[in-house]
Protein backbone atom coordinates (compact mmCIF):
# COMPACT_ATOMS: atom_id res chain seq x y z
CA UNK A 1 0.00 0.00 0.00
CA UNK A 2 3.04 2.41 -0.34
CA UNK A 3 3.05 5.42 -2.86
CA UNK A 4 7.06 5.22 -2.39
CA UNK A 5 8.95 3.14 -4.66
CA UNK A 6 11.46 0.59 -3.67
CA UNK A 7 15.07 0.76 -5.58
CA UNK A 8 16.34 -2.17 -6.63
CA UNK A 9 19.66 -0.77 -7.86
CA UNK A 10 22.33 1.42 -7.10
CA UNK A 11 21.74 4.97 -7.92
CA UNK A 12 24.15 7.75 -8.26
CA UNK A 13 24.67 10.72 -5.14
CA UNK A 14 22.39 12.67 -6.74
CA UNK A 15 19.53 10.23 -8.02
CA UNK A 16 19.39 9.30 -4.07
CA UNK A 17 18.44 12.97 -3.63
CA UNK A 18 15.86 13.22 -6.16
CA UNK A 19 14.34 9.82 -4.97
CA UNK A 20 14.38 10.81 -1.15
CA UNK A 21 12.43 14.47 -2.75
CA UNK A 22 10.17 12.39 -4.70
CA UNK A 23 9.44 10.33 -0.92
CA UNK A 24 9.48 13.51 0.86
CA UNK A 25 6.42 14.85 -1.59
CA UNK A 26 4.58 11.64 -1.39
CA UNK A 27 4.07 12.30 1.94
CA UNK A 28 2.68 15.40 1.90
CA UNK A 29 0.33 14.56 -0.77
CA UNK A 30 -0.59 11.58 1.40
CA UNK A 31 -1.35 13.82 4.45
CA UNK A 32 -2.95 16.39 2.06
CA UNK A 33 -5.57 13.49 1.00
CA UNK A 34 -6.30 12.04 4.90
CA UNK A 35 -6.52 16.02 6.09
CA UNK A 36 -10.39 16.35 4.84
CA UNK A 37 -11.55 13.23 6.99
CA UNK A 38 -9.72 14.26 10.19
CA UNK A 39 -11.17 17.75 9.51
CA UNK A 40 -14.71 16.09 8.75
CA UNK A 41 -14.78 14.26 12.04
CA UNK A 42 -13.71 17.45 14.15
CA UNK A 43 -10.73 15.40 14.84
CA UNK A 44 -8.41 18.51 16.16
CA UNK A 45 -5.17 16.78 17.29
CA UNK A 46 -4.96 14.50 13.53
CA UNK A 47 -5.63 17.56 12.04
CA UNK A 48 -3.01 19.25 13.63
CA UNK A 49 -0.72 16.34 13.39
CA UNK A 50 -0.75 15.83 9.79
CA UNK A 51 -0.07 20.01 9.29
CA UNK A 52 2.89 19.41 11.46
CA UNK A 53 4.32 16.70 9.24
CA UNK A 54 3.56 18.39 6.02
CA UNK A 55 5.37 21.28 6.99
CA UNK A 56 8.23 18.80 8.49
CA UNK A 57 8.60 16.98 4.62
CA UNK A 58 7.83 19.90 2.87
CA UNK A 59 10.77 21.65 4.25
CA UNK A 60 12.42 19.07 4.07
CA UNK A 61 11.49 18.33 0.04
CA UNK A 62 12.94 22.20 -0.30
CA UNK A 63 16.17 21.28 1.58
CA UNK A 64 16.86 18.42 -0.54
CA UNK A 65 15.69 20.59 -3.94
CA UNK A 66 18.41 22.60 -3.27
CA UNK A 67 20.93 20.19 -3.12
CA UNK A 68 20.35 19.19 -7.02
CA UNK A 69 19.40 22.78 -8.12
């Protein structure tokens, strides 16, 4: 049930980066998608949680960006 695909080789430095952005976005687009249904069920603390990591992987998706810019 993962969005985050396994490697089965051995990429290059910077094909590690892109792959760990690509993981890094997956995640927030996973929490982006549950956020409705936490907010539907007046479920405060998920809600909360889930903005939390978002903002945790999308910084951290930036980070990594800017490694391979």
């Amino acid at each position: 049930m993962t969005s985050i695909e396994e490697e089965t080789g051995t990429p290059s430095a910077e094909e590690m980066i892109r792959q760990l952005v690509k993981g890094q976005e997956a995640v927030v687009r996973t929490a982006r998608a549950v956020f409705p249904a936490a907010e539907a069920a007046n479920d405060e603390p998920t809600a909360d949680l889930l903005t939390q990591r978002m903002q945790i992987h999308e910084k951290n998706a930036w980070m990594l960006r800017s490694l391979v810019a």
